[in-house]
N, C-alpha and C. Protein backbone atom coordinates (compact mmCIF):
# COMPACT_ATOMS: atom_id res chain seq x y z
N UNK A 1 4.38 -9.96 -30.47
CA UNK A 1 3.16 -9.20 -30.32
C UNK A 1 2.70 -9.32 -28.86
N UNK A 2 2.73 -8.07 -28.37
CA UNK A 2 1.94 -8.22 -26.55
C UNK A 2 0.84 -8.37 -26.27
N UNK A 3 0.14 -8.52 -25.24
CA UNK A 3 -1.49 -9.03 -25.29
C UNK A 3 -1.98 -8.10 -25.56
N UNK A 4 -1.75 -7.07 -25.15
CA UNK A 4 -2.20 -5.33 -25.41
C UNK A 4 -2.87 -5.98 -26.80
N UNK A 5 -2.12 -6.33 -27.90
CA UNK A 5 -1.97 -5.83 -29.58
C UNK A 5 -2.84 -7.26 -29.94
N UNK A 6 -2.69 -8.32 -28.76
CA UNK A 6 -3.86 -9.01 -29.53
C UNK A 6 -5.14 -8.86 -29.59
N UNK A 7 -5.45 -8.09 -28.34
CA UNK A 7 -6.42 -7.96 -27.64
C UNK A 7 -7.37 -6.74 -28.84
N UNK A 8 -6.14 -5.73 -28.89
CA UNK A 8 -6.61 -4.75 -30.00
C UNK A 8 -7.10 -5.16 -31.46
N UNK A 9 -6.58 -6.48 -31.85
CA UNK A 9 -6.97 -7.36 -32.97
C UNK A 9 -8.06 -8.11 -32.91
N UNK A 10 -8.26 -8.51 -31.35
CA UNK A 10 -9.34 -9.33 -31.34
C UNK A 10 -10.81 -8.28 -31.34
N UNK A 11 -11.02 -7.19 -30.19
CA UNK A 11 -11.97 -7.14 -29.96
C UNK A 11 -12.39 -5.85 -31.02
N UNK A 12 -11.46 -5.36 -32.12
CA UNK A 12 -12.02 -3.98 -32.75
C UNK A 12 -12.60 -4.28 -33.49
N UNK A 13 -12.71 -5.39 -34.52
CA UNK A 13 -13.80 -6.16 -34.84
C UNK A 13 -14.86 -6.52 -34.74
N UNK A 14 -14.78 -7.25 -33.50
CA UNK A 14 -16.08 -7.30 -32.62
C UNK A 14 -17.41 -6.12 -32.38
N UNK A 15 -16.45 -5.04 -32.19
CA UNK A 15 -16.80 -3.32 -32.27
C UNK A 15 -17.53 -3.08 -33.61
N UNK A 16 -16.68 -3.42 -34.47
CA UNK A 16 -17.28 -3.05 -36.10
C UNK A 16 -18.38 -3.59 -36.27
N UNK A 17 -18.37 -5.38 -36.04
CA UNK A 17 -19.30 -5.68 -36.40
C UNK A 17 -20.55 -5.61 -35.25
N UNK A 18 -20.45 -4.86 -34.20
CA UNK A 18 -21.68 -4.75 -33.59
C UNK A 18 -21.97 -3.73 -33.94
N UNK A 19 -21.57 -2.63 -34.25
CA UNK A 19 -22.00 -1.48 -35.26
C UNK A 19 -22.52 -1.55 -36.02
N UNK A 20 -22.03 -2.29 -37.37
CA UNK A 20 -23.09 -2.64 -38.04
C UNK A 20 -24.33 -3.58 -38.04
N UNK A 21 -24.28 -4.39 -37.22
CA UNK A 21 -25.34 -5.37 -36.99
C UNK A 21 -26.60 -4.24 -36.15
N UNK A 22 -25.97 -3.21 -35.37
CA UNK A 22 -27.59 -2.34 -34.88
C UNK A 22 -27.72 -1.74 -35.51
N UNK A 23 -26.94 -0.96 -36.68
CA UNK A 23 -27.23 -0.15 -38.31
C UNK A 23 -28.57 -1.31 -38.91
N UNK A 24 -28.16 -2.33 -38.99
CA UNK A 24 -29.25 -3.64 -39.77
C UNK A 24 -30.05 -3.30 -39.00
N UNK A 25 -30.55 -3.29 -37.43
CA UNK A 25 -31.80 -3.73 -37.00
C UNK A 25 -32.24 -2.49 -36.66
N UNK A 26 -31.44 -1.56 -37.26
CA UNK A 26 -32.32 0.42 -37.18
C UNK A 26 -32.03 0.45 -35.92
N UNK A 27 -31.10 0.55 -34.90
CA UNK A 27 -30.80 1.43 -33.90
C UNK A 27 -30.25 2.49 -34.16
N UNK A 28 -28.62 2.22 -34.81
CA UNK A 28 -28.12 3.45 -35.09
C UNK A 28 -27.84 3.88 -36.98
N UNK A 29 -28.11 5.21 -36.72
CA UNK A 29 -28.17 5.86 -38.16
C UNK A 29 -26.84 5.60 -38.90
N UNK A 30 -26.73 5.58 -40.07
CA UNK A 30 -25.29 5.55 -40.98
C UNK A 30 -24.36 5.94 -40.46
N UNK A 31 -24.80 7.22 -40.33
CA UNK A 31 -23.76 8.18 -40.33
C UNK A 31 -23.39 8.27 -38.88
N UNK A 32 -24.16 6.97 -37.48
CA UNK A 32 -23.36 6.96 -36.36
C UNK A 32 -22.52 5.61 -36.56
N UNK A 33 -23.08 4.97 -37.34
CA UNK A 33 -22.36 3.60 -37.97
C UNK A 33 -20.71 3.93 -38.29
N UNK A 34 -20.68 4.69 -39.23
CA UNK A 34 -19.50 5.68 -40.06
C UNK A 34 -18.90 5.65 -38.74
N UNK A 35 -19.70 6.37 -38.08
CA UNK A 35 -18.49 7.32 -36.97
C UNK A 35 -17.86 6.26 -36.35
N UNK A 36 -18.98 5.23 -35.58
CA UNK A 36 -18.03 4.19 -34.81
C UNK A 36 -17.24 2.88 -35.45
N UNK A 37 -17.23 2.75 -36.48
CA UNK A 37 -16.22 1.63 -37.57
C UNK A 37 -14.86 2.33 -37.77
N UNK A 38 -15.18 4.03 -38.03
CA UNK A 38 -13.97 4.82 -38.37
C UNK A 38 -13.11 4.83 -37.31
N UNK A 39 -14.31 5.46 -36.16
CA UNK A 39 -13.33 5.40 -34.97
C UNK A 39 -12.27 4.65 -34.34
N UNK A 40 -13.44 3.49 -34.49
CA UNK A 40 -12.53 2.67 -33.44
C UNK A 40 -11.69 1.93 -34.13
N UNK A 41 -11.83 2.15 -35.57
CA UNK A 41 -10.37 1.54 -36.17
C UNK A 41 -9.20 2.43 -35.95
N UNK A 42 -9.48 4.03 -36.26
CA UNK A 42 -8.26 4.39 -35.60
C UNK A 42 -7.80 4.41 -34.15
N UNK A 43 -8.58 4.59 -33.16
CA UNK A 43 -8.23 4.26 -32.33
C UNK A 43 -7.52 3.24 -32.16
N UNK A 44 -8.26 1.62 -32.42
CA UNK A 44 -6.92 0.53 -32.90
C UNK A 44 -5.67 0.92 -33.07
N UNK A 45 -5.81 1.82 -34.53
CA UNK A 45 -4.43 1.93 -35.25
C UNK A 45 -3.28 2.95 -34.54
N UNK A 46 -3.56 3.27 -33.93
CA UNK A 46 -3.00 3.93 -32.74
C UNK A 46 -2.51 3.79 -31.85
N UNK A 47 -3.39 2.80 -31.16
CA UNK A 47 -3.15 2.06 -29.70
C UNK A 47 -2.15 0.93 -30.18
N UNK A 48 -2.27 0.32 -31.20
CA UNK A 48 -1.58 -1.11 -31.98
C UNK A 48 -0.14 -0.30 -31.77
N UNK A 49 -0.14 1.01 -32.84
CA UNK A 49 1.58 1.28 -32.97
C UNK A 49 2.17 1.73 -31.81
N UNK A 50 1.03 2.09 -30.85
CA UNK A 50 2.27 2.86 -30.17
C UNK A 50 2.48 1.64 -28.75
N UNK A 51 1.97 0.45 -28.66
CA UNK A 51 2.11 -0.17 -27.59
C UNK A 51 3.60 -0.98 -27.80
């Protein structure tokens, strides 16, 4: 596994859960919540296979 792919393991997480943690304190709405958990997992899943 290259650092690229850990790096992609470590920080998309990080991503998710700061998404949802400003969903909890009412910054962002659901449905921008949705968008950025979805996203940036595929993005992950993307960046992961093709590195």
């Amino acid at each position: 596994m290259s650092d690229a792919q850990i790096g992609l393991l470590t920080a998309t997480p990080i991503i998710m859960l700061f998404a949802v943690a400003l969903r909890r304190m009412g910054v962002l709405s659901t449905a921008a919540m949705v968008s950025a958990v979805g996203l940036s997992g595929a993005i992950a899943v993307v960046l992961f296979l093709t590195q």
